[in-house]
PDB file of N, CA and C in Angstrom:
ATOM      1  N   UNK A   1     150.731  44.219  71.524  1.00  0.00           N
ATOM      2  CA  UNK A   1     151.432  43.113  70.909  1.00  0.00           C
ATOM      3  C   UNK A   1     152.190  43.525  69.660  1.00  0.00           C
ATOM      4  N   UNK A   2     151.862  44.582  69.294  1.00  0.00           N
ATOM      5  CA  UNK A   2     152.577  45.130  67.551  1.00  0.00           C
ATOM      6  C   UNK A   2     153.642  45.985  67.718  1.00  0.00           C
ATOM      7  N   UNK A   3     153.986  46.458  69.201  1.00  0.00           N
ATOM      8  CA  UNK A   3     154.887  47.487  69.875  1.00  0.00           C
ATOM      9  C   UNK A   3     156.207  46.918  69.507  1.00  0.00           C
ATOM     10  N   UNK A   4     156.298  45.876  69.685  1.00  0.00           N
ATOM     11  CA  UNK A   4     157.750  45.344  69.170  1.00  0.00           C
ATOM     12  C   UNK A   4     158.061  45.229  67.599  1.00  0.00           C
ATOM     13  N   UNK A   5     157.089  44.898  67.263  1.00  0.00           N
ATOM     14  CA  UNK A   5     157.247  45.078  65.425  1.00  0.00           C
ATOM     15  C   UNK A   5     157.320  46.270  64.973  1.00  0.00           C
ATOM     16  N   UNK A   6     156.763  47.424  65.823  1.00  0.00           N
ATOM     17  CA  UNK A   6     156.714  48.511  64.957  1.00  0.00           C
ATOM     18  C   UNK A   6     158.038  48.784  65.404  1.00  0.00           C
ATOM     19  N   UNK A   7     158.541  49.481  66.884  1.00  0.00           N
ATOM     20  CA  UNK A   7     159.792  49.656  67.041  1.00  0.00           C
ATOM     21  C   UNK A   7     160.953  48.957  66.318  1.00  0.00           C
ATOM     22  N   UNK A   8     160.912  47.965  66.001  1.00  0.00           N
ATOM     23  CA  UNK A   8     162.050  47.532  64.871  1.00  0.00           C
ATOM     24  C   UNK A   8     161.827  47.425  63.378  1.00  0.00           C
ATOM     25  N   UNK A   9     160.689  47.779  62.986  1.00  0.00           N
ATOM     26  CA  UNK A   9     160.700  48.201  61.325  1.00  0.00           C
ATOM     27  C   UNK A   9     161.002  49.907  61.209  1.00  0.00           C
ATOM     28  N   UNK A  10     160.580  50.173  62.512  1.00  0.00           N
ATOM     29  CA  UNK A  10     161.330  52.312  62.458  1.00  0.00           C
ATOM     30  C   UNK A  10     161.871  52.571  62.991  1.00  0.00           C
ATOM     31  N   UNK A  11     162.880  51.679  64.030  1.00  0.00           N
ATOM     32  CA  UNK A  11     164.086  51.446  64.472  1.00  0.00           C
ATOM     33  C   UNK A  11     164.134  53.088  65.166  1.00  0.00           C
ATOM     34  N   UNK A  12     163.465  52.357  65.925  1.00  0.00           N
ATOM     35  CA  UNK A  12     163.213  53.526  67.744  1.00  0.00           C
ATOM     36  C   UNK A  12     162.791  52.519  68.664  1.00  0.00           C
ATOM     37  N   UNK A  13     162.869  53.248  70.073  1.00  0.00           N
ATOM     38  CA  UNK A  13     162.306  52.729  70.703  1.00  0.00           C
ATOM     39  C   UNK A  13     161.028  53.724  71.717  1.00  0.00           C
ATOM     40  N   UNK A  14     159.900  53.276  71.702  1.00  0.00           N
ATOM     41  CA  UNK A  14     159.014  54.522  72.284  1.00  0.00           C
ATOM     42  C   UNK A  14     158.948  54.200  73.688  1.00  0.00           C
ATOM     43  N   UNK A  15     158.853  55.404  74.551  1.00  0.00           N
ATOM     44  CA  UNK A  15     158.341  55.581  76.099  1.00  0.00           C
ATOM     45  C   UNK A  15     156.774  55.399  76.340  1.00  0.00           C
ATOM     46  N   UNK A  16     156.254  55.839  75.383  1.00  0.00           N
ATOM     47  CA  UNK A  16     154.609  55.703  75.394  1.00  0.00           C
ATOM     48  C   UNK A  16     153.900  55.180  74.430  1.00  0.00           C
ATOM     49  N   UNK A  17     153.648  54.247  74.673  1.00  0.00           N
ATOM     50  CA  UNK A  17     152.754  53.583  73.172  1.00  0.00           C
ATOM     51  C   UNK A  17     151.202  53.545  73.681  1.00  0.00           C
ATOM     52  N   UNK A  18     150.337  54.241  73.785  1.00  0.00           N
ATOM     53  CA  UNK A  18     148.698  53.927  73.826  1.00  0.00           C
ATOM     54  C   UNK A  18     148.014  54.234  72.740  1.00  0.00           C
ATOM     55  N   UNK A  19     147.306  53.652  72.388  1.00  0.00           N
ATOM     56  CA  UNK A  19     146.343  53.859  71.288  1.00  0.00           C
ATOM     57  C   UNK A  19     145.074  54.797  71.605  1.00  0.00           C
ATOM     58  N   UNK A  20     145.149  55.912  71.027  1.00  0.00           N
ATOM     59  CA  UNK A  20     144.034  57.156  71.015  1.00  0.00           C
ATOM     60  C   UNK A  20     142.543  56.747  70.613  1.00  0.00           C
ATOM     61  N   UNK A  21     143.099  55.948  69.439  1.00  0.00           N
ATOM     62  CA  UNK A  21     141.651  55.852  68.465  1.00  0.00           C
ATOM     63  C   UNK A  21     141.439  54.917  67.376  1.00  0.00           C
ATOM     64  N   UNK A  22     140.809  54.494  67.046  1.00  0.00           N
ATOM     65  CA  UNK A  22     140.576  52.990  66.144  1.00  0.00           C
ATOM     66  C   UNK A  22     139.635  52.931  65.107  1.00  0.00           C
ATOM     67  N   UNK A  23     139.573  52.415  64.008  1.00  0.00           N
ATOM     68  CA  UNK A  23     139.319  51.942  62.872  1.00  0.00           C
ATOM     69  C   UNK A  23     138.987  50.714  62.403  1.00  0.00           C
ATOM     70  N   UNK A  24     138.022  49.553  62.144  1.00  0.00           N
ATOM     71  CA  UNK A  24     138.042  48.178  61.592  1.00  0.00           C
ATOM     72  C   UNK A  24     137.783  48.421  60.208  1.00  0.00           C
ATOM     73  N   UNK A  25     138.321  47.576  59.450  1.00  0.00           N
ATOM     74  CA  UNK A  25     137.915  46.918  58.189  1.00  0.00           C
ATOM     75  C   UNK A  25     137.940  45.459  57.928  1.00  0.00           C
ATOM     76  N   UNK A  26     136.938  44.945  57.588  1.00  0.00           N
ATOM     77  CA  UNK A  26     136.668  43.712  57.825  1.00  0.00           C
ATOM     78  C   UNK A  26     137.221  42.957  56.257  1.00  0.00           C
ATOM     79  N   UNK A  27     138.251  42.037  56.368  1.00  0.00           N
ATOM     80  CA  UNK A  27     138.560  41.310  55.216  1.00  0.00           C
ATOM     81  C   UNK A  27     138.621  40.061  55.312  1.00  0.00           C
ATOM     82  N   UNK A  28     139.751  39.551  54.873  1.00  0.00           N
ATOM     83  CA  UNK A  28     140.104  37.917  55.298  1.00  0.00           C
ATOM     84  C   UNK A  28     140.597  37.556  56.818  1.00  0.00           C
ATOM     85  N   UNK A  29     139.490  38.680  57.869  1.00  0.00           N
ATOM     86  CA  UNK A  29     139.951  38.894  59.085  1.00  0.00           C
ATOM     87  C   UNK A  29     139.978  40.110  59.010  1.00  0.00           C
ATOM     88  N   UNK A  30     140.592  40.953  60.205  1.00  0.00           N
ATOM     89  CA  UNK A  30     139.889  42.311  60.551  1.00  0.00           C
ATOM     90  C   UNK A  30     141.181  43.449  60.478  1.00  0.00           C
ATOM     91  N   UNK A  31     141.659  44.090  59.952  1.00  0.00           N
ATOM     92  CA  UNK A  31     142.210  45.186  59.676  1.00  0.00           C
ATOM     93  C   UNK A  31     141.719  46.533  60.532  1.00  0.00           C
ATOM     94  N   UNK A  32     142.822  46.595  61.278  1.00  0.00           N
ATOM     95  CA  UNK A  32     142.566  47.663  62.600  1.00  0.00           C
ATOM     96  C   UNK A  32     143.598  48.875  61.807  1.00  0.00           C
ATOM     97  N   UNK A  33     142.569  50.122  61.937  1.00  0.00           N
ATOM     98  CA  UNK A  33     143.691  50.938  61.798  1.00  0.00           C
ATOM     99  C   UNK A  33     143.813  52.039  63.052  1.00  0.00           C
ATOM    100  N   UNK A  34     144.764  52.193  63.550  1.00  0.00           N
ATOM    101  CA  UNK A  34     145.374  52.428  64.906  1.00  0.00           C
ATOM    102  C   UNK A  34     145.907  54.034  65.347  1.00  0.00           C
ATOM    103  N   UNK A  35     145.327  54.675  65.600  1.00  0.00           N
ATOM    104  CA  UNK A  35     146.043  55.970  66.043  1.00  0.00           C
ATOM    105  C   UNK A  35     146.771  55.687  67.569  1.00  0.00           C
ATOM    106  N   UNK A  36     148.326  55.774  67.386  1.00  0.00           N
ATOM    107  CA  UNK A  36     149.008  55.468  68.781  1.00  0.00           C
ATOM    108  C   UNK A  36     150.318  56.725  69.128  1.00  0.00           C
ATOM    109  N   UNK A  37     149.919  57.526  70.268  1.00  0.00           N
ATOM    110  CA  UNK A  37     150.708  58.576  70.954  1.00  0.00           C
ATOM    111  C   UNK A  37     151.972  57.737  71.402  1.00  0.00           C
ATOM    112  N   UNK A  38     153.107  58.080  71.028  1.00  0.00           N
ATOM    113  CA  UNK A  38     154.525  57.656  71.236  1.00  0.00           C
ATOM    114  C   UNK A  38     155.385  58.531  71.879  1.00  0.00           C
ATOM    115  N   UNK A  39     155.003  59.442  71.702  1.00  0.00           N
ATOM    116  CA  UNK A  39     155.785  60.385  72.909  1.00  0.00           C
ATOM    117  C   UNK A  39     154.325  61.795  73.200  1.00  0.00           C
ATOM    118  N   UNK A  40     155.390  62.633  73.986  1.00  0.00           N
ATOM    119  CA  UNK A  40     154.139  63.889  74.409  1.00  0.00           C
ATOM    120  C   UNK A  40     153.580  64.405  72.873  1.00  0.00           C
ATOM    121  N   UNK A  41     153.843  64.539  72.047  1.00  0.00           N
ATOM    122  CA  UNK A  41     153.581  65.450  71.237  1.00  0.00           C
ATOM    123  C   UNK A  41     153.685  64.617  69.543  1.00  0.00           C
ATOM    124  N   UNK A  42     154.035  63.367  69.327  1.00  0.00           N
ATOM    125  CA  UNK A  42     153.894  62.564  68.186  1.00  0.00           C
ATOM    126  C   UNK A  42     153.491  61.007  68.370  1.00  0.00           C
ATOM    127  N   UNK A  43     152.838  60.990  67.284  1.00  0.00           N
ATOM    128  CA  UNK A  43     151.707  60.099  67.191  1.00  0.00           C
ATOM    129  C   UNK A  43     151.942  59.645  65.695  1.00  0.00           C
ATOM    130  N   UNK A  44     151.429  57.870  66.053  1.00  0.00           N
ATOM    131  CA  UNK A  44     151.867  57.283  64.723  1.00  0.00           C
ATOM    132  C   UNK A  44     150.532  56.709  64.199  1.00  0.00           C
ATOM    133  N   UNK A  45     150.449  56.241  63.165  1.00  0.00           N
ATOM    134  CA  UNK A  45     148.640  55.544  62.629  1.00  0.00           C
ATOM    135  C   UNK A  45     149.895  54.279  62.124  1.00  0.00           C
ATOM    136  N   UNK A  46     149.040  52.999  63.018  1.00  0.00           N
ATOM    137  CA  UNK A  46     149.308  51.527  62.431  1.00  0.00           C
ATOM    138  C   UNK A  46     148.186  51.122  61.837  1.00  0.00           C
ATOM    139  N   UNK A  47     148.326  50.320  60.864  1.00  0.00           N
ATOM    140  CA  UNK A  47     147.604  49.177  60.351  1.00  0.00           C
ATOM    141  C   UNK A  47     148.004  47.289  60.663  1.00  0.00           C
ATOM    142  N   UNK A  48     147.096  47.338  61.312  1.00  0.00           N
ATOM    143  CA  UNK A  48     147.204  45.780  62.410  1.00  0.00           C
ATOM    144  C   UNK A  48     146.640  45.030  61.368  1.00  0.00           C
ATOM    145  N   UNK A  49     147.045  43.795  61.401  1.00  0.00           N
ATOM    146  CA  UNK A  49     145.914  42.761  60.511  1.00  0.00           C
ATOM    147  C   UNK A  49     145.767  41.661  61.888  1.00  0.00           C
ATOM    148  N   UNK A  50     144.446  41.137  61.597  1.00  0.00           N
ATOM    149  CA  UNK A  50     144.115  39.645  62.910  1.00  0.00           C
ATOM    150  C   UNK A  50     143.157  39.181  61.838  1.00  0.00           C
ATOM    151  N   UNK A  51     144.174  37.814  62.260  1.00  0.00           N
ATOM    152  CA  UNK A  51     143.103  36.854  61.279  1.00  0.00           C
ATOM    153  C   UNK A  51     141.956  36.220  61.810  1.00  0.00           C
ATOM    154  N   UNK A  52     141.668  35.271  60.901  1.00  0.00           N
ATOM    155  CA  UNK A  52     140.481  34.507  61.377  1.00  0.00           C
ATOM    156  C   UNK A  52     140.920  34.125  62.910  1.00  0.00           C
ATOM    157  N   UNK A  53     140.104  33.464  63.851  1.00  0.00           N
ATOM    158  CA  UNK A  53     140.242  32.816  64.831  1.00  0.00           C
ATOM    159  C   UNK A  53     140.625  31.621  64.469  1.00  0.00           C
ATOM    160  N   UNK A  54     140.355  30.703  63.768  1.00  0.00           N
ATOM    161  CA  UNK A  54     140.742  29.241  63.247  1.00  0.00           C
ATOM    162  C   UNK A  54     142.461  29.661  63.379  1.00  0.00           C
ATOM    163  N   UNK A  55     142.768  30.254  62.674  1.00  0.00           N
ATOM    164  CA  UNK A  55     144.221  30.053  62.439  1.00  0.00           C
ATOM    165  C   UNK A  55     145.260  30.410  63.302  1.00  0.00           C
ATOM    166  N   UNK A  56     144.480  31.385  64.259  1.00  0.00           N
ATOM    167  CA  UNK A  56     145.289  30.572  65.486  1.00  0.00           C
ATOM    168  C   UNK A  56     146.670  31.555  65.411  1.00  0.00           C
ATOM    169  N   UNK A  57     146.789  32.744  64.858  1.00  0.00           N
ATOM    170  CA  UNK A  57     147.717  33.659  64.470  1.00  0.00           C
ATOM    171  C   UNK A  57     147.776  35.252  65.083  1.00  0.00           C
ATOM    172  N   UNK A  58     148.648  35.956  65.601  1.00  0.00           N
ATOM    173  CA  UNK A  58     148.868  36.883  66.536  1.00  0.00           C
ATOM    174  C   UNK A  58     147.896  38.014  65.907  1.00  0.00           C
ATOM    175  N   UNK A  59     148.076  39.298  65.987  1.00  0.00           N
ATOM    176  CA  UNK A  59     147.791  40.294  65.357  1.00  0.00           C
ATOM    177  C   UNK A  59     149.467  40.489  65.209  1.00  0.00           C
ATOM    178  N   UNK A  60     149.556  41.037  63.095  1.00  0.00           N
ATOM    179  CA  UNK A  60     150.652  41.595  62.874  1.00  0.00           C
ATOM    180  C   UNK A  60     150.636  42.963  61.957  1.00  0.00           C
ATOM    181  N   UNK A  61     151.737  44.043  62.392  1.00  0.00           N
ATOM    182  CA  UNK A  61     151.386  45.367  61.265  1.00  0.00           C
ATOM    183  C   UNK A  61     152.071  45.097  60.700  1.00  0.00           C
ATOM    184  N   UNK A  62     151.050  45.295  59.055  1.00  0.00           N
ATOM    185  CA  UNK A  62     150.946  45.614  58.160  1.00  0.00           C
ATOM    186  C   UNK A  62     151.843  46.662  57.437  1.00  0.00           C
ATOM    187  N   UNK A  63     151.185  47.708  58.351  1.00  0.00           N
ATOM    188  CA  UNK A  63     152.276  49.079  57.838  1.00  0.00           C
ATOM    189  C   UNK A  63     151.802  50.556  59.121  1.00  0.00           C
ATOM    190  N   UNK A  64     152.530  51.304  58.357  1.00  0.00           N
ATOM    191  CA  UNK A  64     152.457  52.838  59.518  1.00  0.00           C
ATOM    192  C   UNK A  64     153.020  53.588  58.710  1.00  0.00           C
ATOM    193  N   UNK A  65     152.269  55.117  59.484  1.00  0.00           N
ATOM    194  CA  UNK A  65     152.243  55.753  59.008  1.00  0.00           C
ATOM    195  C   UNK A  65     153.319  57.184  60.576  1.00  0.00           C
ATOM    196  N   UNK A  66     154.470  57.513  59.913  1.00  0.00           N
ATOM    197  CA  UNK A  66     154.734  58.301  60.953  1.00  0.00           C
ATOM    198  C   UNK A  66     154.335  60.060  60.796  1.00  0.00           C
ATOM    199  N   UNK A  67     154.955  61.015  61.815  1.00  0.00           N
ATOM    200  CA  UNK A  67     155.005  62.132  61.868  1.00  0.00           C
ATOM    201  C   UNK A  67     153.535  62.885  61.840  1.00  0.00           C
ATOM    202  N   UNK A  68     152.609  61.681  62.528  1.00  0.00           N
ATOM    203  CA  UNK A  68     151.282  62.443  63.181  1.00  0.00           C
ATOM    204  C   UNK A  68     150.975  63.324  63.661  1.00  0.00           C
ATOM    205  N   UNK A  69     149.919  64.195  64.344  1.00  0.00           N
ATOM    206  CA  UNK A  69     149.790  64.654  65.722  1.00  0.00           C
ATOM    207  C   UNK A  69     148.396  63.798  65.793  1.00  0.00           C
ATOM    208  N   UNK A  70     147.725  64.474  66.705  1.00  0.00           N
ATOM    209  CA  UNK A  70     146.579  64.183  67.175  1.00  0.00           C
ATOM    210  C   UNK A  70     145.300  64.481  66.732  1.00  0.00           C
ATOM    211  N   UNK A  71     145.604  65.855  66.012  1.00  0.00           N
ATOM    212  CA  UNK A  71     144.756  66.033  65.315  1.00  0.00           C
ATOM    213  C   UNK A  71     144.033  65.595  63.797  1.00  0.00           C
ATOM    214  N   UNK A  72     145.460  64.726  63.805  1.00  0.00           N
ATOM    215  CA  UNK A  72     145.339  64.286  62.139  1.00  0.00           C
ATOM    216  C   UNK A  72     143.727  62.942  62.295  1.00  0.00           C
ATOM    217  N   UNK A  73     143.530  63.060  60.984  1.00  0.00           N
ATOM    218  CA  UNK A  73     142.359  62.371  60.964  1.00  0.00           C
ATOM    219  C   UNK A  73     142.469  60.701  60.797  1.00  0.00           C
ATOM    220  N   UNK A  74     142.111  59.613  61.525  1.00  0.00           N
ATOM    221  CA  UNK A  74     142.289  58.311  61.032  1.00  0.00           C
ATOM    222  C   UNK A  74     141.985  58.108  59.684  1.00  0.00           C
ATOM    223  N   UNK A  75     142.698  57.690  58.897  1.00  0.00           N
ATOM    224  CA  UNK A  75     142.273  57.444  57.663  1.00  0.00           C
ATOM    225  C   UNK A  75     142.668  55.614  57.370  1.00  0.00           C
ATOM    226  N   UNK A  76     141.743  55.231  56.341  1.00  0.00           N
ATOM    227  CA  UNK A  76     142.649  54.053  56.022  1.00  0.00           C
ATOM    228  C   UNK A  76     143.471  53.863  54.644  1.00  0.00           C
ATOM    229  N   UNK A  77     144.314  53.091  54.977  1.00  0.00           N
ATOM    230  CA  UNK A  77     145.866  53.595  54.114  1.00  0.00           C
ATOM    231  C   UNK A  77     146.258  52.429  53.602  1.00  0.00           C
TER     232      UNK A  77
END
């Protein structure tokens, strides 16, 4: 669901978006931080926010981090 937000705040468009590996932090709702492979060989780290359930609101990123690989470590940012 964040594939379209991210592609137009870094103004690309990716062939592969899956998510490798994951992160929660629990706040005013849950803060995902996201390791996602975008092509063969680069990989981006998102930060998702999802709110409460009451409010009834999508998951939206926050922010990212580009020029990954795979090996890089999830961190939160």
């Amino acid at each position: 669901q964040v594939k379209p937000q991210f592609e137009s705040r870094a103004n690309t468009n990716c062939r592969v978006f899956t998510a490798i590996e994951y992160r929660t932090q629990v706040v005013a709702g849950t803060m995902y931080f996201i390791k996602v492979q975008v092509s063969d060989a680069n990989y981006v780290h998102l930060k998702v926010f999802l709110s409460l359930p009451y409010e009834n609101q999508g998951p939206s990123l926050a922010d990212f981090q580009t020029g990954k690989t795979r090996d890089d470590p999830l961190t939160y940012f």
